[in-house]
C-alpha atoms as a PDB file:
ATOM      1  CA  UNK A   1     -61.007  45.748  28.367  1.00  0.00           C
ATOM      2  CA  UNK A   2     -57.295  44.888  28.349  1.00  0.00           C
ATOM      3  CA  UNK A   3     -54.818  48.123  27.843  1.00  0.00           C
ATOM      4  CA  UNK A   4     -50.885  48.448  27.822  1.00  0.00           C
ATOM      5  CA  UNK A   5     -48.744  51.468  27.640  1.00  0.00           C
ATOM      6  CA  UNK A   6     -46.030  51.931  25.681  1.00  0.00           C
ATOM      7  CA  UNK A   7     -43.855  55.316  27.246  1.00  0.00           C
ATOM      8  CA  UNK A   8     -42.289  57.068  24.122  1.00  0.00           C
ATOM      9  CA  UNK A   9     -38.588  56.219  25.216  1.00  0.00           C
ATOM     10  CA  UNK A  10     -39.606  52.669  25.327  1.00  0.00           C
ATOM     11  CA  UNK A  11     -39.563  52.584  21.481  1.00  0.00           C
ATOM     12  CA  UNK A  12     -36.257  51.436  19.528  1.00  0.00           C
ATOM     13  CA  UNK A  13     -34.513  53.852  18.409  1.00  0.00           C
ATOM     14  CA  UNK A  14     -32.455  55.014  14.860  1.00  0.00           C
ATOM     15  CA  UNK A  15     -29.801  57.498  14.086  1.00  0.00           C
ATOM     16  CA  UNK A  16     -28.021  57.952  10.688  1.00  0.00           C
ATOM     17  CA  UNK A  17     -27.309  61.706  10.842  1.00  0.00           C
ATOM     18  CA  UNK A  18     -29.167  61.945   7.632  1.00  0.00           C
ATOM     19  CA  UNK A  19     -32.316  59.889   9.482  1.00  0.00           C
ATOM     20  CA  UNK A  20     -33.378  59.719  12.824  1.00  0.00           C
ATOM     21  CA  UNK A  21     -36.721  57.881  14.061  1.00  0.00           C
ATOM     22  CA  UNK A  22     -37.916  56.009  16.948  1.00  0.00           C
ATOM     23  CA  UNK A  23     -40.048  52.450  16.343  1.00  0.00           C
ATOM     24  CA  UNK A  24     -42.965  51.363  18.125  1.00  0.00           C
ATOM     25  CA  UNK A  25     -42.438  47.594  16.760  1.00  0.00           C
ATOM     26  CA  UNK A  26     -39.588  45.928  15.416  1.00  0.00           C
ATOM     27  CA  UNK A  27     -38.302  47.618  12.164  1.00  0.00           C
ATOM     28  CA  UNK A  28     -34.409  47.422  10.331  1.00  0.00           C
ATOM     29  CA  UNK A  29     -31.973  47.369  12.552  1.00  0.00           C
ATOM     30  CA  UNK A  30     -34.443  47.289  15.706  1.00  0.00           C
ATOM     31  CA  UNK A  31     -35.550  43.451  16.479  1.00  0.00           C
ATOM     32  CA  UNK A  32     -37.808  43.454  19.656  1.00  0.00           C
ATOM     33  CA  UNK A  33     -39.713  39.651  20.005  1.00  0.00           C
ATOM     34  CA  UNK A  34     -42.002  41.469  22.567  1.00  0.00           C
ATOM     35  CA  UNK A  35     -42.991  44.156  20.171  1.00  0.00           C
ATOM     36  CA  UNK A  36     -43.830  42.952  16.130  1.00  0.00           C
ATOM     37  CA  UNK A  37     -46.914  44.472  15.580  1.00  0.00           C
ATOM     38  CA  UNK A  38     -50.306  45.100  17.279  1.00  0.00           C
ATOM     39  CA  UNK A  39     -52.726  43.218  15.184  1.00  0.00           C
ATOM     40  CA  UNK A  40     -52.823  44.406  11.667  1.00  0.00           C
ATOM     41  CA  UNK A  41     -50.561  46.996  12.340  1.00  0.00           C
ATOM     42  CA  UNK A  42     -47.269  46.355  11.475  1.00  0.00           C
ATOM     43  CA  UNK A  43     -45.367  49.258  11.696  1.00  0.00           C
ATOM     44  CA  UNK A  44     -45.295  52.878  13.139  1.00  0.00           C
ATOM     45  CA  UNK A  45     -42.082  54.849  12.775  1.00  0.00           C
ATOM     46  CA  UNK A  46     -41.694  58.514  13.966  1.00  0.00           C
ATOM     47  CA  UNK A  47     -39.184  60.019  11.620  1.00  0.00           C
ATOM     48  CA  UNK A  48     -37.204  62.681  10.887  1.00  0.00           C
ATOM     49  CA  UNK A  49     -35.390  63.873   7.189  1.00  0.00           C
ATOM     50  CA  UNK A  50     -32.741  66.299   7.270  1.00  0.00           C
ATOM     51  CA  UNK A  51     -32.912  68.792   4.220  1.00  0.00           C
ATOM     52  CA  UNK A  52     -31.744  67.738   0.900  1.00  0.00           C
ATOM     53  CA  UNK A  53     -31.494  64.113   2.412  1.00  0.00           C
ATOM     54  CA  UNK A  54     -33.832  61.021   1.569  1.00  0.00           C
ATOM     55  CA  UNK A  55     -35.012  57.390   0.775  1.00  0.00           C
ATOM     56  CA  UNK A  56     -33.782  56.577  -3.155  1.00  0.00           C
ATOM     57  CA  UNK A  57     -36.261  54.013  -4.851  1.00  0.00           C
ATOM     58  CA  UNK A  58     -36.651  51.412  -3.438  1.00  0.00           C
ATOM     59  CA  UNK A  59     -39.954  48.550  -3.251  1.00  0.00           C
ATOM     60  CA  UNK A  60     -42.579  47.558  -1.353  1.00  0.00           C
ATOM     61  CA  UNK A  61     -45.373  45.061  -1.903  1.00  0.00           C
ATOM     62  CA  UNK A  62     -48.885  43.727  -0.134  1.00  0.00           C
ATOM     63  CA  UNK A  63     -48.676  46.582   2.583  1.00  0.00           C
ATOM     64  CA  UNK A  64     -51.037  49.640   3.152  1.00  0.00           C
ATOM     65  CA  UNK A  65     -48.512  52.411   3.558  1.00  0.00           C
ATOM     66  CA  UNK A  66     -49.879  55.622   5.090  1.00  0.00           C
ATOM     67  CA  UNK A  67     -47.338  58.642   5.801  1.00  0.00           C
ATOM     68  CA  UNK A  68     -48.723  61.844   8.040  1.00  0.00           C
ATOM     69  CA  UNK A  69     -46.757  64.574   7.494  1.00  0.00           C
ATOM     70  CA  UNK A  70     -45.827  66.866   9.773  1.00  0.00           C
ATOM     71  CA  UNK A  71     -43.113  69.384   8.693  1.00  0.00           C
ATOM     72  CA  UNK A  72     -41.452  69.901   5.822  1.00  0.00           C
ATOM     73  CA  UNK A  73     -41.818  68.923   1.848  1.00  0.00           C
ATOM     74  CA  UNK A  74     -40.949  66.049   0.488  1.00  0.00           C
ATOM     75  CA  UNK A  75     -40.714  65.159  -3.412  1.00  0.00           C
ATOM     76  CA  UNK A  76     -42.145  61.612  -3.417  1.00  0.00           C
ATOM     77  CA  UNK A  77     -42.208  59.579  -6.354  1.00  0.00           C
ATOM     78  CA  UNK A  78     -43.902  56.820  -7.214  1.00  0.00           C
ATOM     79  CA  UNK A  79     -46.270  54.817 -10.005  1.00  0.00           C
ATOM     80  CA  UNK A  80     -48.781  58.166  -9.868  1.00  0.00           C
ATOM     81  CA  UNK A  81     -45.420  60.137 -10.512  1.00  0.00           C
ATOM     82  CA  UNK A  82     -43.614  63.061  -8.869  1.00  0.00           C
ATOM     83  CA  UNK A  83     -45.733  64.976  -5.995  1.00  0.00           C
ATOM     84  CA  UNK A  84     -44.983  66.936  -2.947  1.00  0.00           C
ATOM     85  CA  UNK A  85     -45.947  65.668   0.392  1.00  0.00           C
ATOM     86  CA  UNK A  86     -46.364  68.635   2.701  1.00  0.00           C
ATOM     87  CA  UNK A  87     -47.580  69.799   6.253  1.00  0.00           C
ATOM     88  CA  UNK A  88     -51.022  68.084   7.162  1.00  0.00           C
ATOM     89  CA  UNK A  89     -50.926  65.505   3.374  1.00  0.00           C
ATOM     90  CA  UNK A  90     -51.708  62.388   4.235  1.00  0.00           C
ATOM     91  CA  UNK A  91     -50.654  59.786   1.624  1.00  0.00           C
ATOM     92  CA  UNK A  92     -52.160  56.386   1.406  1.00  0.00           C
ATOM     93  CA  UNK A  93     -50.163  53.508  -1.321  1.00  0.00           C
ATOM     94  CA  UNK A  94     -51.050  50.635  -1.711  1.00  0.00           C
ATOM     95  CA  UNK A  95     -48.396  48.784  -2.791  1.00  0.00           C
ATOM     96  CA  UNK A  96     -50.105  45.070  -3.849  1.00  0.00           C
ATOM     97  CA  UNK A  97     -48.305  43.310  -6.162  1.00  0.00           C
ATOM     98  CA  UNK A  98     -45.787  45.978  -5.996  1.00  0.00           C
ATOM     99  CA  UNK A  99     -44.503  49.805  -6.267  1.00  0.00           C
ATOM    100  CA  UNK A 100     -41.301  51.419  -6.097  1.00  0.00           C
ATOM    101  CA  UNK A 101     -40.502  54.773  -4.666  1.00  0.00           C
ATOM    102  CA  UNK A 102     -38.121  57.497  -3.532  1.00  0.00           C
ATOM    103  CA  UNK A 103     -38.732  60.430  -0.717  1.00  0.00           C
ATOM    104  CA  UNK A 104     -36.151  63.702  -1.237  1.00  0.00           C
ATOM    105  CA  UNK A 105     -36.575  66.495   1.494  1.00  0.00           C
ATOM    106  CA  UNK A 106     -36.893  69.497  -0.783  1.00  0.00           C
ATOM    107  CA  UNK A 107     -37.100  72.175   2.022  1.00  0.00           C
ATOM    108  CA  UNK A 108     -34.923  73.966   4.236  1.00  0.00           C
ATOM    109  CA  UNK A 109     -36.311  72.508   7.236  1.00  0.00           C
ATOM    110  CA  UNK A 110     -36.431  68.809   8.952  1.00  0.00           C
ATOM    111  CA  UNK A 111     -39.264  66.485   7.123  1.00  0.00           C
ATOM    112  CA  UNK A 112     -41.304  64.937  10.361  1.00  0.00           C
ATOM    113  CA  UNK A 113     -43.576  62.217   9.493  1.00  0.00           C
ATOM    114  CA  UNK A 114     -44.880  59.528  10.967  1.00  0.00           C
ATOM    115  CA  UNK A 115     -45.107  56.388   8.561  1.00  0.00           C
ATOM    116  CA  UNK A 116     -47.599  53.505   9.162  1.00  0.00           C
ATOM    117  CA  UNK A 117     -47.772  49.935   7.531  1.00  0.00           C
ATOM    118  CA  UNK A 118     -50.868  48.192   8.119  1.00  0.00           C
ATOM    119  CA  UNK A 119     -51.080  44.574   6.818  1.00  0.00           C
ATOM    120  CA  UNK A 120     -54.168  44.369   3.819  1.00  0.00           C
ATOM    121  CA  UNK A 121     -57.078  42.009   3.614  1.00  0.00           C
ATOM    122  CA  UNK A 122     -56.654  40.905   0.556  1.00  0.00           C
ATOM    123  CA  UNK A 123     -53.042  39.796  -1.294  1.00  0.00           C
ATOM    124  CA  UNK A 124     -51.722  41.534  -4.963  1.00  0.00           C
ATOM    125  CA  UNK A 125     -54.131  43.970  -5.826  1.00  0.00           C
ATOM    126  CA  UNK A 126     -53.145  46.881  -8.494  1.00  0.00           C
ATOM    127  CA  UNK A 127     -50.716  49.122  -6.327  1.00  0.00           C
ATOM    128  CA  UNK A 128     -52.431  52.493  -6.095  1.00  0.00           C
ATOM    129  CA  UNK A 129     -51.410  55.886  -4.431  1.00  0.00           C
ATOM    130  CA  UNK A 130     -52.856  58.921  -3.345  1.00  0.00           C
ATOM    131  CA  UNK A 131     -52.486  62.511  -1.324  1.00  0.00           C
ATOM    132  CA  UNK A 132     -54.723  64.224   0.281  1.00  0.00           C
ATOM    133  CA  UNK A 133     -54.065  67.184   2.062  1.00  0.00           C
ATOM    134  CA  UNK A 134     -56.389  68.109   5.013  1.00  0.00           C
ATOM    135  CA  UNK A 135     -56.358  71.305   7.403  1.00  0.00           C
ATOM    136  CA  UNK A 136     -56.254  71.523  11.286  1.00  0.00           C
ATOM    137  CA  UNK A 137     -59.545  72.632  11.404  1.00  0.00           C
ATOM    138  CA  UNK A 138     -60.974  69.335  10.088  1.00  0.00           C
ATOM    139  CA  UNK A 139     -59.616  67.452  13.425  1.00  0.00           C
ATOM    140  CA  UNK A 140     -60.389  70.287  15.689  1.00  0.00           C
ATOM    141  CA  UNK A 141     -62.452  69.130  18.497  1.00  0.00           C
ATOM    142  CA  UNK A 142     -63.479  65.967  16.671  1.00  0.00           C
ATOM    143  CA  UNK A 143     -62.399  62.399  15.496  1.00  0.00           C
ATOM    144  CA  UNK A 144     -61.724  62.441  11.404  1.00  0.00           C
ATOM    145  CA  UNK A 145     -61.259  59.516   9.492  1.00  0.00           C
ATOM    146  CA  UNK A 146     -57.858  60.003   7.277  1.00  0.00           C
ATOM    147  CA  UNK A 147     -58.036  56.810   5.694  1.00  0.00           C
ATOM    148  CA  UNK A 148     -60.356  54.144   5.681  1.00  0.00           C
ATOM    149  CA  UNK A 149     -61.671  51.001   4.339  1.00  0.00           C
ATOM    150  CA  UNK A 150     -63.719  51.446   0.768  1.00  0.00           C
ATOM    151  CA  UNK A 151     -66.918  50.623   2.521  1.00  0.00           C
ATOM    152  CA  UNK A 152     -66.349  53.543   5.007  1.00  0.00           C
ATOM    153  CA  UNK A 153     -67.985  56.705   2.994  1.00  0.00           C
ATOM    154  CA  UNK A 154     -66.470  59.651   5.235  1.00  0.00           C
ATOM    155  CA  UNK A 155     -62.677  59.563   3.798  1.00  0.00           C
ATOM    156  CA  UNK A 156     -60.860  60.529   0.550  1.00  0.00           C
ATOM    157  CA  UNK A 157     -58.476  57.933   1.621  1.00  0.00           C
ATOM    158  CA  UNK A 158     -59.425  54.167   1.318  1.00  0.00           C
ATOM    159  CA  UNK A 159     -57.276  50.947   1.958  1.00  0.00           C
ATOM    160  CA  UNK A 160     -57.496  47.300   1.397  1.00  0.00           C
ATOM    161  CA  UNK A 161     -58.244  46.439   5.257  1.00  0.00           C
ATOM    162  CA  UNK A 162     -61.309  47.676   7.627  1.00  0.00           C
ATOM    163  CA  UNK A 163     -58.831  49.759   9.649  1.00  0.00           C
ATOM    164  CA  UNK A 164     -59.333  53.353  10.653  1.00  0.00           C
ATOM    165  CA  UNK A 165     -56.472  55.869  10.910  1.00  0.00           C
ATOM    166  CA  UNK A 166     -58.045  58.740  12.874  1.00  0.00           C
ATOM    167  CA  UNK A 167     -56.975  61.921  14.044  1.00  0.00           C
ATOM    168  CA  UNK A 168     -58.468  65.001  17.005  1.00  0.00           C
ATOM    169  CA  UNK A 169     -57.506  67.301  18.640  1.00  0.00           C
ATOM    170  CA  UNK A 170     -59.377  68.665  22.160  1.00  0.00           C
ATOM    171  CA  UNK A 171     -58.829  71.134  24.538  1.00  0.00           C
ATOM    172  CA  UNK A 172     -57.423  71.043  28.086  1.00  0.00           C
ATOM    173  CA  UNK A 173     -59.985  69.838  30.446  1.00  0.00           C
ATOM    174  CA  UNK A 174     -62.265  67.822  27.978  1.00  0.00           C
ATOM    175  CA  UNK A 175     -63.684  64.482  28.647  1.00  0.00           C
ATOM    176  CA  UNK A 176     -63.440  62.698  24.948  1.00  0.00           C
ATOM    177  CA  UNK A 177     -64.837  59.318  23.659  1.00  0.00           C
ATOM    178  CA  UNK A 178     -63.498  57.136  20.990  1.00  0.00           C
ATOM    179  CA  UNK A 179     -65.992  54.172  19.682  1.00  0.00           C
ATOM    180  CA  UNK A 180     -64.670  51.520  17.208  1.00  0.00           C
ATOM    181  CA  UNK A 181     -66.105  51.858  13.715  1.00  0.00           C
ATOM    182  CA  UNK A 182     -66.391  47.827  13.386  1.00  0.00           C
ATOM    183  CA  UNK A 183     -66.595  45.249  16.726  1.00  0.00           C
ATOM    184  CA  UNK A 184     -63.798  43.616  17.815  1.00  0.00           C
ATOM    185  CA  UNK A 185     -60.947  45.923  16.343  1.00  0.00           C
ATOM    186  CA  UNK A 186     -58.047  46.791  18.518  1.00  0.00           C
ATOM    187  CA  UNK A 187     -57.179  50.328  19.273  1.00  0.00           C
ATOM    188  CA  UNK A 188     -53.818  52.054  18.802  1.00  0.00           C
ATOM    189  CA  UNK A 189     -53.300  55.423  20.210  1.00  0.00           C
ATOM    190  CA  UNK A 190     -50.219  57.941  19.796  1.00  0.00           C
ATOM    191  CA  UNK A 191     -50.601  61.302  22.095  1.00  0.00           C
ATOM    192  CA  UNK A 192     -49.007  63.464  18.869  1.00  0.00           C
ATOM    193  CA  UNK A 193     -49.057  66.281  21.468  1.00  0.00           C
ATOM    194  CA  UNK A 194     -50.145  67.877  24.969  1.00  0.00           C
ATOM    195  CA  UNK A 195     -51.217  65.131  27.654  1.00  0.00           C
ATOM    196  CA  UNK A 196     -54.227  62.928  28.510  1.00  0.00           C
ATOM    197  CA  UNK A 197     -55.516  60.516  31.136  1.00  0.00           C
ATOM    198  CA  UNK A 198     -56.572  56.993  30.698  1.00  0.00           C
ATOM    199  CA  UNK A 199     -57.689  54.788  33.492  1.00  0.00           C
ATOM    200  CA  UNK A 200     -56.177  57.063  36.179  1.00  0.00           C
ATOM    201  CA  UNK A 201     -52.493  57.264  34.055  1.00  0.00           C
ATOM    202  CA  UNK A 202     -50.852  60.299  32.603  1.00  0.00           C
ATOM    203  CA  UNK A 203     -49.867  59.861  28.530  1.00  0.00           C
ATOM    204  CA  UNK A 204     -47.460  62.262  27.178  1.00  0.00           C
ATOM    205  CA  UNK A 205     -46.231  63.742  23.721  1.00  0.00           C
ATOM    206  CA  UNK A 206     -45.022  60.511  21.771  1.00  0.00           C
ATOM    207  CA  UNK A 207     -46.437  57.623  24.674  1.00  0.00           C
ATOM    208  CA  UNK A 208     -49.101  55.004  23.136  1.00  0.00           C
ATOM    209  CA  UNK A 209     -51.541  52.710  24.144  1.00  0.00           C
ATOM    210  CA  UNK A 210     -52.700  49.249  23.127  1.00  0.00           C
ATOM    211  CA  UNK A 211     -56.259  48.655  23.886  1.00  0.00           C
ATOM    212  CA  UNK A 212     -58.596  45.236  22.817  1.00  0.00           C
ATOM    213  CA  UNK A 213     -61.571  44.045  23.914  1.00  0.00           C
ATOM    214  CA  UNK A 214     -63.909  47.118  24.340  1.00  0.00           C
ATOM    215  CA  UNK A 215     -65.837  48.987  21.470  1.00  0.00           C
ATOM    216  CA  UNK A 216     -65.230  52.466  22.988  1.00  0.00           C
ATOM    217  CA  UNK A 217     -62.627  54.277  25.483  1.00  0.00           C
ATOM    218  CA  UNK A 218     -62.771  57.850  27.492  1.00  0.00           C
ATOM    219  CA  UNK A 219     -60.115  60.246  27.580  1.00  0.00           C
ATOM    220  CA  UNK A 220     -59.540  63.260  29.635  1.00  0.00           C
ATOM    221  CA  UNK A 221     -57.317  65.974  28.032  1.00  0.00           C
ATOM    222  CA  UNK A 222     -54.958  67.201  30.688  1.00  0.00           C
ATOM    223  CA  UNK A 223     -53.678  69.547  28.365  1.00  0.00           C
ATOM    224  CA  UNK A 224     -54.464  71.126  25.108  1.00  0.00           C
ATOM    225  CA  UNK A 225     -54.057  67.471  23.110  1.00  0.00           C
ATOM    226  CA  UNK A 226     -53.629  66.231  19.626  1.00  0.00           C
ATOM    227  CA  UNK A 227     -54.170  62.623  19.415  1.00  0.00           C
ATOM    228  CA  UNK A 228     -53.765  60.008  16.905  1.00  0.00           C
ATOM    229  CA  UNK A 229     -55.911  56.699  16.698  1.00  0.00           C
ATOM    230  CA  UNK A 230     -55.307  53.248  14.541  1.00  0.00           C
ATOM    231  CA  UNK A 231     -58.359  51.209  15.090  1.00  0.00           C
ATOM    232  CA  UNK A 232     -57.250  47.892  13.633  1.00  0.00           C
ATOM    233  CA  UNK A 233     -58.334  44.018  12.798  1.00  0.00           C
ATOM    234  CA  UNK A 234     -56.636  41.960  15.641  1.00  0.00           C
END
Protein backbone atom coordinates (compact mmCIF):
# COMPACT_ATOMS: atom_id res chain seq x y z
CA UNK A 1 0.00 0.00 0.00
CA UNK A 2 1.33 3.47 -0.82
CA UNK A 3 -0.67 6.53 1.04
CA UNK A 4 -0.08 10.44 1.06
CA UNK A 5 -1.78 13.09 3.01
CA UNK A 6 -2.93 16.05 1.86
CA UNK A 7 -3.61 18.60 5.28
CA UNK A 8 -6.69 20.81 4.31
CA UNK A 9 -4.57 24.15 4.26
CA UNK A 10 -2.34 22.50 1.82
CA UNK A 11 -5.02 22.98 -0.89
CA UNK A 12 -4.97 26.23 -3.23
CA UNK A 13 -7.02 28.50 -2.34
CA UNK A 14 -9.90 31.13 -4.05
CA UNK A 15 -11.56 34.26 -2.92
CA UNK A 16 -13.93 36.47 -5.02
CA UNK A 17 -16.17 37.83 -2.24
CA UNK A 18 -19.01 36.43 -4.18
CA UNK A 19 -16.97 32.77 -4.23
CA UNK A 20 -14.69 31.31 -2.00
CA UNK A 21 -13.27 27.57 -2.31
CA UNK A 22 -10.21 25.73 -1.62
CA UNK A 23 -8.71 23.08 -4.50
CA UNK A 24 -7.32 19.83 -3.91
CA UNK A 25 -5.68 19.82 -7.60
CA UNK A 26 -4.93 22.46 -9.88
CA UNK A 27 -8.12 24.40 -10.96
CA UNK A 28 -8.49 28.38 -12.56
CA UNK A 29 -6.36 30.49 -11.20
CA UNK A 30 -4.56 27.70 -8.96
CA UNK A 31 -1.68 25.84 -11.14
CA UNK A 32 0.12 23.26 -8.84
CA UNK A 33 2.51 20.68 -11.25
CA UNK A 34 2.65 18.47 -8.06
CA UNK A 35 -1.06 18.27 -7.71
CA UNK A 36 -3.32 17.70 -11.32
CA UNK A 37 -5.37 15.03 -10.45
CA UNK A 38 -5.28 11.63 -8.65
CA UNK A 39 -6.03 9.17 -11.33
CA UNK A 40 -9.36 9.70 -12.89
CA UNK A 41 -10.13 12.30 -10.66
CA UNK A 42 -9.64 15.50 -11.89
CA UNK A 43 -11.02 17.85 -9.74
CA UNK A 44 -12.38 18.40 -6.13
CA UNK A 45 -13.29 21.94 -5.12
CA UNK A 46 -14.80 22.84 -1.66
CA UNK A 47 -16.96 25.83 -2.32
CA UNK A 48 -18.85 28.33 -1.00
CA UNK A 49 -21.91 30.75 -2.77
CA UNK A 50 -22.92 33.76 -1.10
CA UNK A 51 -26.80 34.40 -1.39
CA UNK A 52 -28.23 35.74 -4.49
CA UNK A 53 -24.68 35.15 -6.09
CA UNK A 54 -23.71 32.41 -8.79
CA UNK A 55 -22.10 30.70 -11.90
CA UNK A 56 -24.12 32.21 -15.26
CA UNK A 57 -24.14 29.53 -18.15
CA UNK A 58 -21.47 28.52 -19.04
CA UNK A 59 -20.12 24.75 -20.81
CA UNK A 60 -18.65 21.79 -20.09
CA UNK A 61 -17.96 18.68 -22.13
CA UNK A 62 -16.53 14.80 -21.70
CA UNK A 63 -16.45 15.20 -17.78
CA UNK A 64 -18.57 13.38 -15.05
CA UNK A 65 -19.60 16.29 -12.90
CA UNK A 66 -20.93 15.36 -9.45
CA UNK A 67 -21.90 18.30 -6.91
CA UNK A 68 -22.72 17.26 -2.98
CA UNK A 69 -24.53 19.74 -1.48
CA UNK A 70 -24.23 20.79 1.70
CA UNK A 71 -26.11 24.02 2.64
CA UNK A 72 -28.17 26.07 0.95
CA UNK A 73 -30.44 26.00 -2.47
CA UNK A 74 -29.32 26.49 -5.53
CA UNK A 75 -31.47 27.01 -8.87
CA UNK A 76 -29.40 24.98 -11.37
CA UNK A 77 -30.16 24.90 -14.86
CA UNK A 78 -29.29 22.85 -17.36
CA UNK A 79 -30.45 20.50 -20.61
CA UNK A 80 -33.10 18.63 -17.96
CA UNK A 81 -34.18 22.34 -17.15
CA UNK A 82 -34.58 24.44 -14.00
CA UNK A 83 -34.24 22.38 -10.53
CA UNK A 84 -33.20 23.11 -7.05
CA UNK A 85 -30.17 21.55 -5.62
CA UNK A 86 -30.58 21.41 -1.86
CA UNK A 87 -29.07 20.02 1.49
CA UNK A 88 -27.99 16.24 1.05
CA UNK A 89 -28.96 16.31 -3.43
CA UNK A 90 -26.43 14.89 -5.05
CA UNK A 91 -26.35 15.75 -8.78
CA UNK A 92 -24.55 13.70 -11.32
CA UNK A 93 -24.17 15.45 -15.38
CA UNK A 94 -22.72 14.11 -17.68
CA UNK A 95 -21.70 16.50 -19.90
CA UNK A 96 -20.34 14.28 -23.23
CA UNK A 97 -20.45 15.99 -26.18
CA UNK A 98 -21.58 18.91 -24.27
CA UNK A 99 -24.06 20.89 -21.75
CA UNK A 100 -24.35 24.28 -20.63
CA UNK A 101 -25.40 25.50 -17.26
CA UNK A 102 -25.90 28.19 -14.63
CA UNK A 103 -25.97 27.79 -10.54
CA UNK A 104 -27.99 30.96 -8.66
CA UNK A 105 -27.98 30.73 -4.74
CA UNK A 106 -31.68 31.22 -4.12
CA UNK A 107 -31.50 31.17 -0.24
CA UNK A 108 -30.66 33.36 2.47
CA UNK A 109 -27.83 31.40 3.55
CA UNK A 110 -24.16 30.41 2.06
CA UNK A 111 -24.51 27.44 -0.73
CA UNK A 112 -21.58 24.79 0.48
CA UNK A 113 -20.86 22.19 -1.97
CA UNK A 114 -18.29 20.26 -2.83
CA UNK A 115 -17.96 19.75 -6.75
CA UNK A 116 -16.13 16.73 -8.29
CA UNK A 117 -14.95 16.11 -11.99
CA UNK A 118 -14.01 12.70 -12.69
CA UNK A 119 -12.58 12.00 -16.19
CA UNK A 120 -15.23 9.29 -18.25
CA UNK A 121 -14.41 6.05 -19.95
CA UNK A 122 -15.77 6.62 -22.87
CA UNK A 123 -15.61 10.17 -25.13
CA UNK A 124 -19.12 12.20 -26.47
CA UNK A 125 -21.86 10.38 -25.18
CA UNK A 126 -25.51 12.18 -24.96
CA UNK A 127 -24.94 14.70 -21.97
CA UNK A 128 -27.38 13.61 -19.28
CA UNK A 129 -28.24 15.02 -15.74
CA UNK A 130 -29.79 14.03 -12.72
CA UNK A 131 -30.65 14.80 -8.75
CA UNK A 132 -31.11 12.73 -6.29
CA UNK A 133 -31.67 13.70 -2.96
CA UNK A 134 -30.66 11.25 -0.14
CA UNK A 135 -31.08 11.58 3.82
CA UNK A 136 -28.42 11.27 6.64
CA UNK A 137 -29.76 8.24 7.70
CA UNK A 138 -28.80 6.40 4.48
CA UNK A 139 -24.87 7.00 5.34
CA UNK A 140 -25.30 6.49 8.99
CA UNK A 141 -22.95 3.94 10.19
CA UNK A 142 -22.36 2.58 6.70
CA UNK A 143 -20.60 3.13 3.26
CA UNK A 144 -23.42 4.28 0.43
CA UNK A 145 -22.74 4.43 -3.02
CA UNK A 146 -23.94 8.10 -4.37
CA UNK A 147 -22.99 7.53 -7.76
CA UNK A 148 -21.70 4.79 -9.58
CA UNK A 149 -20.84 3.10 -12.71
CA UNK A 150 -24.12 1.59 -14.74
CA UNK A 151 -22.98 -1.88 -13.97
CA UNK A 152 -23.03 -1.09 -10.17
CA UNK A 153 -26.92 -1.89 -9.19
CA UNK A 154 -26.96 -0.14 -5.59
CA UNK A 155 -27.14 3.72 -6.84
CA UNK A 156 -29.73 6.04 -8.47
CA UNK A 157 -26.74 7.78 -9.73
CA UNK A 158 -24.65 6.21 -12.61
CA UNK A 159 -21.59 7.66 -14.61
CA UNK A 160 -19.61 6.85 -17.62
CA UNK A 161 -16.43 5.52 -15.55
CA UNK A 162 -16.19 2.47 -12.87
CA UNK A 163 -15.62 5.03 -10.10
CA UNK A 164 -17.40 5.07 -6.78
CA UNK A 165 -18.30 8.28 -4.93
CA UNK A 166 -19.13 7.03 -1.42
CA UNK A 167 -20.19 8.52 1.63
CA UNK A 168 -20.44 7.27 5.98
CA UNK A 169 -20.60 8.43 8.72
CA UNK A 170 -19.38 6.44 12.22
CA UNK A 171 -19.21 7.14 15.62
CA UNK A 172 -16.32 8.08 17.92
CA UNK A 173 -14.36 5.09 18.81
CA UNK A 174 -15.25 2.79 15.77
CA UNK A 175 -12.84 0.72 13.88
CA UNK A 176 -14.25 1.07 10.03
CA UNK A 177 -13.21 -0.75 6.77
CA UNK A 178 -13.39 0.47 3.29
CA UNK A 179 -12.87 -2.34 0.37
CA UNK A 180 -12.60 -1.24 -3.32
CA UNK A 181 -15.62 -2.17 -5.41
CA UNK A 182 -13.23 -3.14 -8.54
CA UNK A 183 -9.16 -4.19 -8.09
CA UNK A 184 -6.71 -1.88 -8.66
CA UNK A 185 -8.71 1.49 -8.15
CA UNK A 186 -7.13 4.23 -6.18
CA UNK A 187 -8.77 5.62 -3.14
CA UNK A 188 -9.55 9.27 -2.39
CA UNK A 189 -10.68 10.22 0.99
CA UNK A 190 -12.02 13.73 2.37
CA UNK A 191 -12.69 13.69 6.40
CA UNK A 192 -16.11 16.01 5.67
CA UNK A 193 -16.14 16.17 9.50
CA UNK A 194 -14.92 14.98 13.12
CA UNK A 195 -11.39 13.13 13.03
CA UNK A 196 -9.94 9.69 12.18
CA UNK A 197 -6.72 7.70 12.31
CA UNK A 198 -4.90 6.08 9.51
CA UNK A 199 -1.67 4.27 9.90
CA UNK A 200 -0.95 5.84 13.32
CA UNK A 201 -1.83 9.72 11.81
CA UNK A 202 -4.55 12.04 12.93
CA UNK A 203 -6.97 13.40 9.75
CA UNK A 204 -9.04 16.34 10.44
CA UNK A 205 -12.25 18.21 9.07
CA UNK A 206 -11.24 19.04 5.32
CA UNK A 207 -7.53 16.80 5.31
CA UNK A 208 -7.44 13.90 2.49
CA UNK A 209 -5.69 10.99 1.65
CA UNK A 210 -4.36 9.35 -1.50
CA UNK A 211 -4.16 5.68 -1.22
CA UNK A 212 -3.13 2.91 -4.31
CA UNK A 213 -2.17 -0.34 -4.27
CA UNK A 214 -4.40 -2.12 -1.63
CA UNK A 215 -8.10 -3.33 -2.16
CA UNK A 216 -9.21 -2.29 1.37
CA UNK A 217 -8.09 0.29 4.27
CA UNK A 218 -9.06 0.55 8.24
CA UNK A 219 -10.04 3.57 9.90
CA UNK A 220 -10.46 4.43 13.47
CA UNK A 221 -12.95 7.28 14.21
CA UNK A 222 -11.38 9.49 16.81
CA UNK A 223 -14.34 11.44 16.84
CA UNK A 224 -17.89 11.33 15.78
CA UNK A 225 -16.80 11.31 11.74
CA UNK A 226 -18.38 11.91 8.42
CA UNK A 227 -16.23 10.75 5.70
CA UNK A 228 -16.20 10.97 2.06
CA UNK A 229 -14.59 8.31 -0.37
CA UNK A 230 -13.71 8.53 -4.38
CA UNK A 231 -12.59 5.12 -5.32
CA UNK A 232 -11.19 5.77 -8.78
CA UNK A 233 -9.44 4.12 -12.11
CA UNK A 234 -5.68 5.07 -11.72
Amino acid sequence: MKYSICKSDERGTANFGWFKARYSFSFGQYHNPQRMGFGKLRVFNDSIIQPGKGFPEHPHDNFEIITIQFQGDLEHTDISGTRNIRANDVQAITAGTGVTHSDLNISEKEAKQFQIWIEPNTLNVLPKSRIVHFKPKDWFDEWKVLAGPSHFDNTPLKIQQNAYVVRGTFDEGRFVEFKTNEKGNGIFLMVIDGVIEFQDELLEQRDALEITDTDSIWIKNIEDADILIIEIPM
